[in-house]
C-alpha atoms as a PDB file:
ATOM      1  CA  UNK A   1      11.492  -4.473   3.442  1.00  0.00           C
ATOM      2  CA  UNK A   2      10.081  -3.606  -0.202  1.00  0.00           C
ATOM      3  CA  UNK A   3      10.988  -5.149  -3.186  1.00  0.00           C
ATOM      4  CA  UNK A   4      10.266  -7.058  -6.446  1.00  0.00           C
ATOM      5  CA  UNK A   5      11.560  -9.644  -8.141  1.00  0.00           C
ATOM      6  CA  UNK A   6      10.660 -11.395 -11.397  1.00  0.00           C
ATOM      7  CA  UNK A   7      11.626 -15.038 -13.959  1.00  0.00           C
ATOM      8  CA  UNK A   8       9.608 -16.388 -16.709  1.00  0.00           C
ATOM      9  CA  UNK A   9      10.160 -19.560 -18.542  1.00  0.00           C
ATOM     10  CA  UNK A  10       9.203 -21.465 -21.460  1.00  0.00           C
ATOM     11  CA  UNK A  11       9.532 -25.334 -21.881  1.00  0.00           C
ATOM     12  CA  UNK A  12       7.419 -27.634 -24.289  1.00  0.00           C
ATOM     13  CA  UNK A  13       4.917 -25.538 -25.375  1.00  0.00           C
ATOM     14  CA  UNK A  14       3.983 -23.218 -21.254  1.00  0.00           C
ATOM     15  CA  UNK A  15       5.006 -20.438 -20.449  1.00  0.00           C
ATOM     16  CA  UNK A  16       5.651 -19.984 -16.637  1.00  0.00           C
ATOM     17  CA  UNK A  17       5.996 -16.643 -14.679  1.00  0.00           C
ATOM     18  CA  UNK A  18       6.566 -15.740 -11.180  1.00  0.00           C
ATOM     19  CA  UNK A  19       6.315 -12.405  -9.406  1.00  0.00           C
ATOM     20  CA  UNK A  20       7.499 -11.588  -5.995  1.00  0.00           C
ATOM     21  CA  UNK A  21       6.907  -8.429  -4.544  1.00  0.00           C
ATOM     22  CA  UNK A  22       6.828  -7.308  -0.511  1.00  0.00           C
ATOM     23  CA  UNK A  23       5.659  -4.280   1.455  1.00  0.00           C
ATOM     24  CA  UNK A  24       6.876  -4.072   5.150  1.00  0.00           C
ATOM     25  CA  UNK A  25       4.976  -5.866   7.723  1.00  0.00           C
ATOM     26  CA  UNK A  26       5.489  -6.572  11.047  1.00  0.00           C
ATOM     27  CA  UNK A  27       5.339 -10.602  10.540  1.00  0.00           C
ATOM     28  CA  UNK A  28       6.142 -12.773   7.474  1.00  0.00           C
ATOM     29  CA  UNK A  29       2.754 -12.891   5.912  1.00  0.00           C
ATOM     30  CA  UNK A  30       3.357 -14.867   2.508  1.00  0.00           C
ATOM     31  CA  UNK A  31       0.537 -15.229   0.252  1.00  0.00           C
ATOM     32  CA  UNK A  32       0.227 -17.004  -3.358  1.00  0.00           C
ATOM     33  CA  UNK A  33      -1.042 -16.871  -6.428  1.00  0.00           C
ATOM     34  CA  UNK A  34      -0.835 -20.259  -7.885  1.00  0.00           C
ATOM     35  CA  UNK A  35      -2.879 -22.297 -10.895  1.00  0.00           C
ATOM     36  CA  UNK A  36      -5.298 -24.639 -10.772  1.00  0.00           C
ATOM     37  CA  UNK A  37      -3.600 -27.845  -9.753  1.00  0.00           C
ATOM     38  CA  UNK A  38      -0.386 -26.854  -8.282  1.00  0.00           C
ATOM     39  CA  UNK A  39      -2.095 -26.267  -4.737  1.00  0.00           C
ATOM     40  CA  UNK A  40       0.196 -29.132  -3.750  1.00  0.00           C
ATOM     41  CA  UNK A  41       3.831 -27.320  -4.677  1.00  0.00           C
ATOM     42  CA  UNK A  42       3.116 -23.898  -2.627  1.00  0.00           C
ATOM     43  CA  UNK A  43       3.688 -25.409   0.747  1.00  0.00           C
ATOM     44  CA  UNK A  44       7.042 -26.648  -0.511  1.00  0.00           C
ATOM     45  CA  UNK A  45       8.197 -23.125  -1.650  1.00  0.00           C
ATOM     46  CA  UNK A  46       6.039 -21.131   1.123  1.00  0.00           C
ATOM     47  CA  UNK A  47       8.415 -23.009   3.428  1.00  0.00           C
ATOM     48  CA  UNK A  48      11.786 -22.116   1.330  1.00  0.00           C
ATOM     49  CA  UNK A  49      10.322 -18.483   1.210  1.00  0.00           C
ATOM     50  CA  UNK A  50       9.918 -18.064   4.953  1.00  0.00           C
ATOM     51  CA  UNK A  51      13.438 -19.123   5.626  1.00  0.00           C
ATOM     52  CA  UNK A  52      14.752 -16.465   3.831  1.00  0.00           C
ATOM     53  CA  UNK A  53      11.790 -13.606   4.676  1.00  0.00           C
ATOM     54  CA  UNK A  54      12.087 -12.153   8.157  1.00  0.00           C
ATOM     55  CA  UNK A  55       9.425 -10.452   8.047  1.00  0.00           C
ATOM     56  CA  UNK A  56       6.824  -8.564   5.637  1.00  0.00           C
ATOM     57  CA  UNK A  57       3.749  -9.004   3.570  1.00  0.00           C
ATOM     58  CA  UNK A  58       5.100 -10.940   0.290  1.00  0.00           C
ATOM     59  CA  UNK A  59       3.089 -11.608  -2.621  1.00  0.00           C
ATOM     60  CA  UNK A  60       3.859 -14.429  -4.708  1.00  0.00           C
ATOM     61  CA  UNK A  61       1.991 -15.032  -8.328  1.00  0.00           C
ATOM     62  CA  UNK A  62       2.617 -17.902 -10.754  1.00  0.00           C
ATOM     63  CA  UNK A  63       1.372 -18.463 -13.563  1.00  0.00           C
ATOM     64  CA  UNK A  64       0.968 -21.189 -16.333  1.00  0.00           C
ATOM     65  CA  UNK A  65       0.273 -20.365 -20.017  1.00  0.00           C
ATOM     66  CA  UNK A  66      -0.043 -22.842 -22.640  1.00  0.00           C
ATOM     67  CA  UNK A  67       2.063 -21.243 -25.801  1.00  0.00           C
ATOM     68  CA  UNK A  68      -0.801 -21.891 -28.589  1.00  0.00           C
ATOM     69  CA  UNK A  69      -0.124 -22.961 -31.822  1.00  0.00           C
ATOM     70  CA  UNK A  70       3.724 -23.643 -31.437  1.00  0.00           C
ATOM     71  CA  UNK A  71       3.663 -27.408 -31.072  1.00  0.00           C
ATOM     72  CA  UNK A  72       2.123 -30.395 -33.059  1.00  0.00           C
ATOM     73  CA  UNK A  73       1.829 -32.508 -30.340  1.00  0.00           C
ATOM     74  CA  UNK A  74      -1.298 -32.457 -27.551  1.00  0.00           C
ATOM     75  CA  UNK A  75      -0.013 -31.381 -24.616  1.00  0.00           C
ATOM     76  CA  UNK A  76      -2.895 -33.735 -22.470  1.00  0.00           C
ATOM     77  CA  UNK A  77      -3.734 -37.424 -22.697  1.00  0.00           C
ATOM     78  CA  UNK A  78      -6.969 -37.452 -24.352  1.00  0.00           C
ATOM     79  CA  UNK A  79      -9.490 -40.644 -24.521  1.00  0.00           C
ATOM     80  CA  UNK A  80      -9.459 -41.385 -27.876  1.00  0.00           C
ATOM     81  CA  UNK A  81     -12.255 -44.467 -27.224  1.00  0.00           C
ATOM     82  CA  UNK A  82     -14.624 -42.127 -25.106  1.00  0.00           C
ATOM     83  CA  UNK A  83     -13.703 -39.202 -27.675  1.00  0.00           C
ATOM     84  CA  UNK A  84     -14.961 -41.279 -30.692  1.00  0.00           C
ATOM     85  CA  UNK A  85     -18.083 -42.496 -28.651  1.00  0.00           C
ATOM     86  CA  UNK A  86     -19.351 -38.857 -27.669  1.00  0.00           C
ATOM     87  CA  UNK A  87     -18.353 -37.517 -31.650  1.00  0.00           C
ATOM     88  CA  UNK A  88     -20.371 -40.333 -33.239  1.00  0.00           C
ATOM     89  CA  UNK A  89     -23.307 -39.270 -30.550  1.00  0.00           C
ATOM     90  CA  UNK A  90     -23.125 -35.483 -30.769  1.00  0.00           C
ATOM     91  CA  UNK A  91     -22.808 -36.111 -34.857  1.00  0.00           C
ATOM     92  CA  UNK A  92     -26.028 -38.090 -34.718  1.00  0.00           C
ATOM     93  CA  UNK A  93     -27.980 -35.262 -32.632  1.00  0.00           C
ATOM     94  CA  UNK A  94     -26.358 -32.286 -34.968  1.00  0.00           C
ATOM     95  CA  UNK A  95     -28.013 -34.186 -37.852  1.00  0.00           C
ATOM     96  CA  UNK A  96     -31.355 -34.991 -36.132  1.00  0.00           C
ATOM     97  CA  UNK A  97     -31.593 -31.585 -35.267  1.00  0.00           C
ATOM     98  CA  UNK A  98     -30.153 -29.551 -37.189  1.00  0.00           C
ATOM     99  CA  UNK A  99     -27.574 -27.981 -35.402  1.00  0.00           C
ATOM    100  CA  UNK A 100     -24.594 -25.846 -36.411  1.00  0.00           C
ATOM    101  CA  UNK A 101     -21.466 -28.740 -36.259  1.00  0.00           C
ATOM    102  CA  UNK A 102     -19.089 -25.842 -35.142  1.00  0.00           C
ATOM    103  CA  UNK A 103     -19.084 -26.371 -31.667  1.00  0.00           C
ATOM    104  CA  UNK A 104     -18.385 -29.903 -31.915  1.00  0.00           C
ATOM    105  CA  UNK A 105     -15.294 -30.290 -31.096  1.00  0.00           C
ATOM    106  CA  UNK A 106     -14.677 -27.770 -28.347  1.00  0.00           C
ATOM    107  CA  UNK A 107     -17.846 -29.724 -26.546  1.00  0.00           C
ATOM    108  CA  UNK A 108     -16.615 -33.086 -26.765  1.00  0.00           C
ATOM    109  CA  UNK A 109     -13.020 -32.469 -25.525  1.00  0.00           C
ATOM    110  CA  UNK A 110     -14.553 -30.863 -22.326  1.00  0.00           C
ATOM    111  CA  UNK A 111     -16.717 -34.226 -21.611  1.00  0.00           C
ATOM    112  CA  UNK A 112     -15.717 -35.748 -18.766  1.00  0.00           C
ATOM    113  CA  UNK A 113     -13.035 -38.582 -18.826  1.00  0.00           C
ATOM    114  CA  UNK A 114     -12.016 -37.073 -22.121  1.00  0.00           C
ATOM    115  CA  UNK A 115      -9.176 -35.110 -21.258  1.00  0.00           C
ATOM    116  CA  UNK A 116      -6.836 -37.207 -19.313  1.00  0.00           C
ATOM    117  CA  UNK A 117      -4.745 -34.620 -17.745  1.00  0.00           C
ATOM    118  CA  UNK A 118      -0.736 -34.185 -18.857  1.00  0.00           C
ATOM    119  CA  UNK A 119       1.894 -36.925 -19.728  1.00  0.00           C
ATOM    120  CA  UNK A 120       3.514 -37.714 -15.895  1.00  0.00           C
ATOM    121  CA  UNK A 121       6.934 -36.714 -17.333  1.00  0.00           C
ATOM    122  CA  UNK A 122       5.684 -33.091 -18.807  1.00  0.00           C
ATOM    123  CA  UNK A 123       4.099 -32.732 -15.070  1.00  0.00           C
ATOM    124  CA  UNK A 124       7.658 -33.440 -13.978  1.00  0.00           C
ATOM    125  CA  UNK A 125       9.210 -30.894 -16.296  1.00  0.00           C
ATOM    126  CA  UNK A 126       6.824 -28.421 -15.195  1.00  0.00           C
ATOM    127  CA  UNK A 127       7.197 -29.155 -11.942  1.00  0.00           C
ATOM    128  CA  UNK A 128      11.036 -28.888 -12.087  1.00  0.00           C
ATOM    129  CA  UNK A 129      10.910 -25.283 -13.988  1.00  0.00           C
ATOM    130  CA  UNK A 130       8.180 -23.791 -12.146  1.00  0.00           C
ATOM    131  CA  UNK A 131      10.289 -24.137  -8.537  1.00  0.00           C
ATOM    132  CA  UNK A 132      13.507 -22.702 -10.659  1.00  0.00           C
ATOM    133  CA  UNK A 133      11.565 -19.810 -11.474  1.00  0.00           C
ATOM    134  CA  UNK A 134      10.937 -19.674  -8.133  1.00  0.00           C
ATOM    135  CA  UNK A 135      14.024 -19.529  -6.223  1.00  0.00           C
ATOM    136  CA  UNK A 136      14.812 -17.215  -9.634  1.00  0.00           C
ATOM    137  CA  UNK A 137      12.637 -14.837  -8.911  1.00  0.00           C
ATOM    138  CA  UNK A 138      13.113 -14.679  -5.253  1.00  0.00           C
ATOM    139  CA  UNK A 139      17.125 -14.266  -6.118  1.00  0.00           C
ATOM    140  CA  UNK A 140      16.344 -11.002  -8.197  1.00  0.00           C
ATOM    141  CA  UNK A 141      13.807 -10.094  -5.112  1.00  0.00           C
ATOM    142  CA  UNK A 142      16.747 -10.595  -2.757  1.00  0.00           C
ATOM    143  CA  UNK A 143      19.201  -8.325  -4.729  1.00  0.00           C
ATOM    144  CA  UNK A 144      16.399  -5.796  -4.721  1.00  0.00           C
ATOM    145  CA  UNK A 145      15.945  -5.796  -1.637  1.00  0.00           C
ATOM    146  CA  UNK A 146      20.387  -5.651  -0.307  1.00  0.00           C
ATOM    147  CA  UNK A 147      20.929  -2.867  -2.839  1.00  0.00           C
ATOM    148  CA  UNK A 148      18.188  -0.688  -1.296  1.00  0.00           C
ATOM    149  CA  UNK A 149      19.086  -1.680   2.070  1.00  0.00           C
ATOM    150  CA  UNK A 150      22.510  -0.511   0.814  1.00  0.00           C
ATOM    151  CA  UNK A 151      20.803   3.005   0.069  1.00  0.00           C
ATOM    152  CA  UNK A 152      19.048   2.881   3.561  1.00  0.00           C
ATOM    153  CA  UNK A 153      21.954   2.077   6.124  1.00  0.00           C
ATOM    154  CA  UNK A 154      23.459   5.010   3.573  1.00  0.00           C
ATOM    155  CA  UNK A 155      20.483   7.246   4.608  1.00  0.00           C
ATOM    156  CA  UNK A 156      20.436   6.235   8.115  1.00  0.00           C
ATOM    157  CA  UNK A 157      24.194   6.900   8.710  1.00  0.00           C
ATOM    158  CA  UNK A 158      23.669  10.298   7.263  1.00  0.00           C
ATOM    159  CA  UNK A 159      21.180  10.957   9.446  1.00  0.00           C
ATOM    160  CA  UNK A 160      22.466   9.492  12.776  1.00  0.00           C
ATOM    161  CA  UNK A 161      25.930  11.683  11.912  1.00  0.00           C
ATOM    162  CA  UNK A 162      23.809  14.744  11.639  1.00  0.00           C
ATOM    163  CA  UNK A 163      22.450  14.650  15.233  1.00  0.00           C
ATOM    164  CA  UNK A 164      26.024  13.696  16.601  1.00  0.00           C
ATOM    165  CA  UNK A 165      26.897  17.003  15.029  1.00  0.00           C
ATOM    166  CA  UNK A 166      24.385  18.735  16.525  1.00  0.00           C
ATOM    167  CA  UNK A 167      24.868  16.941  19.889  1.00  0.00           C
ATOM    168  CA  UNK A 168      28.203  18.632  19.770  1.00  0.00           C
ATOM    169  CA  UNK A 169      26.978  21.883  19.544  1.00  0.00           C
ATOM    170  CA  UNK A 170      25.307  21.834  22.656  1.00  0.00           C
ATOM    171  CA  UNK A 171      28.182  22.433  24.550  1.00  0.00           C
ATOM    172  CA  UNK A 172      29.157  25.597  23.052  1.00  0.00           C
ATOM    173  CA  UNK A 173      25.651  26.527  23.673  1.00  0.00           C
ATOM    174  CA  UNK A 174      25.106  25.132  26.852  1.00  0.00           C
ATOM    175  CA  UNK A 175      27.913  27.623  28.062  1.00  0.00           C
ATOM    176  CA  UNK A 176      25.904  30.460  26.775  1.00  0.00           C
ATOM    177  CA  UNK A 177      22.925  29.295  28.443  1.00  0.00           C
ATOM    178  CA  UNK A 178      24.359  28.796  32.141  1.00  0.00           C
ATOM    179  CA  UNK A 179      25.528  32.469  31.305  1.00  0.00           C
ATOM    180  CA  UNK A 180      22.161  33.951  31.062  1.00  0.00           C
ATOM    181  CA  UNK A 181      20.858  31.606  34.111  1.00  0.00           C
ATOM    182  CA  UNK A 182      23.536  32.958  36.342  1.00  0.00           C
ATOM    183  CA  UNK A 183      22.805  36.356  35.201  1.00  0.00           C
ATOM    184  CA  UNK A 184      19.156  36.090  35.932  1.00  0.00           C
ATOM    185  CA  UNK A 185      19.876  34.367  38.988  1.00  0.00           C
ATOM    186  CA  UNK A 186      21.847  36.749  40.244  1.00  0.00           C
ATOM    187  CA  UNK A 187      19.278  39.312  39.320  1.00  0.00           C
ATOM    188  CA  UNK A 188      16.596  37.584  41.210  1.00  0.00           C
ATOM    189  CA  UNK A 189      18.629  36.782  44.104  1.00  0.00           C
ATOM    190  CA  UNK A 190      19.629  40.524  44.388  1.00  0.00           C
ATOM    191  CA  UNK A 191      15.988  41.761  44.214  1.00  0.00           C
ATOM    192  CA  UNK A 192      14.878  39.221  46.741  1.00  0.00           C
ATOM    193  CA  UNK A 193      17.295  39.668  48.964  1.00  0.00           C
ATOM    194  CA  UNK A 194      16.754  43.080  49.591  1.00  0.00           C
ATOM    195  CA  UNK A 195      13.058  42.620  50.095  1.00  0.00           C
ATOM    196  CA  UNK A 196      12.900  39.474  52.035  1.00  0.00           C
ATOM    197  CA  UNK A 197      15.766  38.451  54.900  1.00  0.00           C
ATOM    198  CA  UNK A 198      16.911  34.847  53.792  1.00  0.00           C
ATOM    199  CA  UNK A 199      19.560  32.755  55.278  1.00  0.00           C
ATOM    200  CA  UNK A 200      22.922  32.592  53.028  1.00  0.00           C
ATOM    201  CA  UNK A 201      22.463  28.274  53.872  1.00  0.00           C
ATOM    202  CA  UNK A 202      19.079  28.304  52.576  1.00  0.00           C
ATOM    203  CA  UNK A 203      19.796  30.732  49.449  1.00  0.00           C
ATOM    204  CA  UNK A 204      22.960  28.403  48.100  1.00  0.00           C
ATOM    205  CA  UNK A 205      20.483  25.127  48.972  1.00  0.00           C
ATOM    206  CA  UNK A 206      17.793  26.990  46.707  1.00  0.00           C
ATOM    207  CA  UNK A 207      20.516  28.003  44.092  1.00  0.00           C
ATOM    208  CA  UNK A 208      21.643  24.337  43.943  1.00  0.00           C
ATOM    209  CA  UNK A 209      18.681  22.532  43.267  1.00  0.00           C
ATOM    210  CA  UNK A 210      17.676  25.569  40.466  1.00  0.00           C
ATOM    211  CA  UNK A 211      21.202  24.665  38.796  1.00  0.00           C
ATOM    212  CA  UNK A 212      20.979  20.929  38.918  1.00  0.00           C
ATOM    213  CA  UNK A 213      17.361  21.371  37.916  1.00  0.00           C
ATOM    214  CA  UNK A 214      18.650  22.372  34.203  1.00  0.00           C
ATOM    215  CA  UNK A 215      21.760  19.972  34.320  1.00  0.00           C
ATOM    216  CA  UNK A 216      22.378  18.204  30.501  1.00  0.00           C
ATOM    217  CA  UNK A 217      25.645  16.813  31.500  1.00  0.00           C
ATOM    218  CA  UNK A 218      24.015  13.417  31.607  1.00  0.00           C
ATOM    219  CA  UNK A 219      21.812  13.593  28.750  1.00  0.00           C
ATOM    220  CA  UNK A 220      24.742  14.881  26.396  1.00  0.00           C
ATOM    221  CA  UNK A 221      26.602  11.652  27.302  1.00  0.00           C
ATOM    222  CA  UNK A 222      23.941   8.949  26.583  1.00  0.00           C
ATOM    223  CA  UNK A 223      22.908  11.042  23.523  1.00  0.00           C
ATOM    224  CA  UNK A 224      26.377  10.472  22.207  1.00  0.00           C
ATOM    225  CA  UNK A 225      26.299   6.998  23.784  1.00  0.00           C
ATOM    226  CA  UNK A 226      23.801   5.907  21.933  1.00  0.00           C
ATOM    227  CA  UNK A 227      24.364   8.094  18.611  1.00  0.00           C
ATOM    228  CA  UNK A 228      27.780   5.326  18.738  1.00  0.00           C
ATOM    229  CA  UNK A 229      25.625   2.431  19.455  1.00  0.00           C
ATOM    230  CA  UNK A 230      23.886   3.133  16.195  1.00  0.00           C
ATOM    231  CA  UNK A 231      26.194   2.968  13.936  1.00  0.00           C
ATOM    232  CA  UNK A 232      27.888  -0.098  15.356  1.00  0.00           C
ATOM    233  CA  UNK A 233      24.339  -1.556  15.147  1.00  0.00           C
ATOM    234  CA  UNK A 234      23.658  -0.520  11.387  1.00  0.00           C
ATOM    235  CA  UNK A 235      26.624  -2.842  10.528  1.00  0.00           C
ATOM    236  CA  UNK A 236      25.042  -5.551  11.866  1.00  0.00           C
ATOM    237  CA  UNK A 237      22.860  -8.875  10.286  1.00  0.00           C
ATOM    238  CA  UNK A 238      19.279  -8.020  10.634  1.00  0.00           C
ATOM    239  CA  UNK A 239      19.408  -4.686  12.439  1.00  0.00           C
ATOM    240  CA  UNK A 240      15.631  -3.614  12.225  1.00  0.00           C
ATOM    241  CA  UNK A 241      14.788  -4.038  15.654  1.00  0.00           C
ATOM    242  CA  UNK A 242      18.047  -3.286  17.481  1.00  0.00           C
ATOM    243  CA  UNK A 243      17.981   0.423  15.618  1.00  0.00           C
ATOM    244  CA  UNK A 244      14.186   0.653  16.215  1.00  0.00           C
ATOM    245  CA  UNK A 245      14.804   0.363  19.978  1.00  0.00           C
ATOM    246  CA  UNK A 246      17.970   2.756  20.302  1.00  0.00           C
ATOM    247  CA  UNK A 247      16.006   5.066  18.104  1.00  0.00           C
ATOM    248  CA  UNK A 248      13.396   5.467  21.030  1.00  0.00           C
ATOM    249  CA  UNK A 249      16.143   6.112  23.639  1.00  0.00           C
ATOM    250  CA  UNK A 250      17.563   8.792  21.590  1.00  0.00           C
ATOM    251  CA  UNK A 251      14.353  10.130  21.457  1.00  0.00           C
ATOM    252  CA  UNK A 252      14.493  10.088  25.529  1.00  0.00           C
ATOM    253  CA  UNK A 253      17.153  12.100  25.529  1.00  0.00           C
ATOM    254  CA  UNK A 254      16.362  14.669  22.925  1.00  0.00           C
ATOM    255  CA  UNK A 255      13.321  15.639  24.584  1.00  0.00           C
ATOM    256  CA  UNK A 256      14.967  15.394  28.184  1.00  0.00           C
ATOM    257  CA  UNK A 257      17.030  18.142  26.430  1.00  0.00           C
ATOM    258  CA  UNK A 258      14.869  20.335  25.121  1.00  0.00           C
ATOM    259  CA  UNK A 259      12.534  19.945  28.440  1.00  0.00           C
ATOM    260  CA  UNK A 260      15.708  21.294  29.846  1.00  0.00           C
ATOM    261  CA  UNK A 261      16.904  24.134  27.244  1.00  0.00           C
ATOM    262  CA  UNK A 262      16.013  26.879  28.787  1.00  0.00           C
ATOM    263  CA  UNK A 263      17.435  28.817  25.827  1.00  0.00           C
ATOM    264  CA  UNK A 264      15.858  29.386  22.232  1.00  0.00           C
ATOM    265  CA  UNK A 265      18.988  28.518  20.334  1.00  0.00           C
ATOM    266  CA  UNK A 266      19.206  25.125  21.885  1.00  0.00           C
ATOM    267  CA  UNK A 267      15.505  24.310  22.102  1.00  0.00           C
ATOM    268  CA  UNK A 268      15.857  24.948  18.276  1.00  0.00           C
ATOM    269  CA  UNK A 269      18.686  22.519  18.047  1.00  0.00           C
ATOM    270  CA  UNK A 270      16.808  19.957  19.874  1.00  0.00           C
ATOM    271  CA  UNK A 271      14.373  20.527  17.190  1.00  0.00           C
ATOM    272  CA  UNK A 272      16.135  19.981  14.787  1.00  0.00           C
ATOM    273  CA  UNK A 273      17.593  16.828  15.850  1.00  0.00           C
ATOM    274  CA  UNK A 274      13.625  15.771  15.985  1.00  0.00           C
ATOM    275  CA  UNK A 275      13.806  15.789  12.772  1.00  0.00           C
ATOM    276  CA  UNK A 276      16.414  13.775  12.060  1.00  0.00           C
ATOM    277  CA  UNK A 277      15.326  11.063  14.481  1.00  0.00           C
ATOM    278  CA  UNK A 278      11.884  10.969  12.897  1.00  0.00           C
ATOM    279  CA  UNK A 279      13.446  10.319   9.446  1.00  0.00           C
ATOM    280  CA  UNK A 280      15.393   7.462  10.972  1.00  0.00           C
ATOM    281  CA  UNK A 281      12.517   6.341  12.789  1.00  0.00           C
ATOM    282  CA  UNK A 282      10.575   6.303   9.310  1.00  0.00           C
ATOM    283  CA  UNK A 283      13.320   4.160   7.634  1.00  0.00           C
ATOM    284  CA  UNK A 284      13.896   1.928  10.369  1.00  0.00           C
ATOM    285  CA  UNK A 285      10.332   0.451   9.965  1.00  0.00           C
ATOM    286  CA  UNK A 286      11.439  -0.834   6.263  1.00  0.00           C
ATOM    287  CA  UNK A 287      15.015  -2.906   7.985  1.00  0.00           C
ATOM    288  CA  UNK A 288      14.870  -6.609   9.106  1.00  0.00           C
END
């Protein structure tokens, strides 16, 4: 199921942000965005993540600012011994050769063994707020993601209700339909009859198997059987699947119905509840 979900922090001079979004997908496919360094962390919240994903493509991003110019303080170790070495080196070359002294110091601090990485306990801090924003963000994803599942079992009920209506007015039109095939039977049967000698056993066996031939009777009650089956299933944890599956037997019986119309004005309704089912059919693709 789609949604988004969103938390930023700020402690000791970063700024942390995490974005969750997800598009339907037939698996859990989780994929991060994470910086340089933190490698170690995703596994530990791509395993929280996939407990509470059923299924989808979810993209995670994180991110890890430093906030410049707010703090006093370094926020890495740095080598002071090795960083006084190379400055007393590079000095000595600037002046021997007359170089411009303005790069000096963003050269030396990226010597290696000059930067020291962060103090262990910022590392911790960091560590700390960056799986809060986590489980933050994926809290604001999650309430995304129930209201508009809200919307959708809204949508869905609408829709299933709407074919139960028209289900029901089959029968009225079913009555007009056996009408006109009795009448045209009838016809034929006269017109036949007094062209061709047939036996009155072998006329009613033809008749018979023409009638049952256009029988709904049976069709009409697993169309409602299942139209009931839906909505118990829509109240349901996790429905996706369930509704998916029932949605292909309703489409069964709509099209056994309309194979057996015989009539415009219920071919048309079987039409029409085509339609219907295809919405639900669209929707049920974004459920868990």
């Amino acid at each position: 199921m789609t949604g988004f979900g969103k938390a930023e922090a700020e402690i000791d001079g970063w700024f942390i942000k995490v974005e969750i979004s997800a598009v339907n997908g037939k698996y859990a496919d989780i994929k991060f965005r994470v910086p340089q360094g933190w490698q170690m962390q995703e596994q530990e919240w791509r395993n929280q993540l996939l407990k509470k994903v059923g299924r989808g493509t979810v993209q995670v991003g994180v991110t890890l600012d430093e906030v410049a110019g707010l703090y006093q303080q370094p926020k890495a170790l740095i080598n002071k011994e090795l960083f006084n070495s190379y400055t007393s080196q590079v000095r000595s070359l600037i002046k021997d050769h007359d170089l411009d002294p303005s790069f000096l110091l963003p050269f030396i601090v990226k010597l290696p063994g000059v930067q020291m990485g962060m103090d262990e306990s910022l590392i911790q801090q960091l560590s700390h707020q960056l799986s809060t924003c986590v489980a933050n963000a994926f809290n604001q994803f999650d309430k995304h993601r129930l209201a508009e599942g809200n919307a959708m079992a809204k949508q869905l009920a609408s829709n299933i209700a709407r074919i139960k209506s028209k289900s029901i007015r089959v029968e009225s039109l079913e009555e007009m339909r056996n009408d006109l095939l009795r009448q045209k039977l009838t016809e034929k049967v006269d017109i036949w009859s007094q062209k061709i000698n047939i036996e009155k056993e072998r006329l009613e066996s033809e008749i018979l198997f023409y009638l049952d031939k256009f029988d709904i009777t049976e069709e009409k009650t697993r169309l409602e059987q299942h139209c009931v089956y839906f909505e118990e299933t829509l109240n349901e944890k996790n429905p996706g699947k369930k509704l998916g599956f029932i949605a292909q037997e309703l489409g069964r019986e709509i099209n056994t119905l309309g194979n057996k119309a015989n009539h415009f004005d219920l071919q048309k309704l079987t039409v029409e509840m085509k339609e219907e089912l295809e919405k639900i059919k669209e929707q049920v693709l974004n459920l868990l």
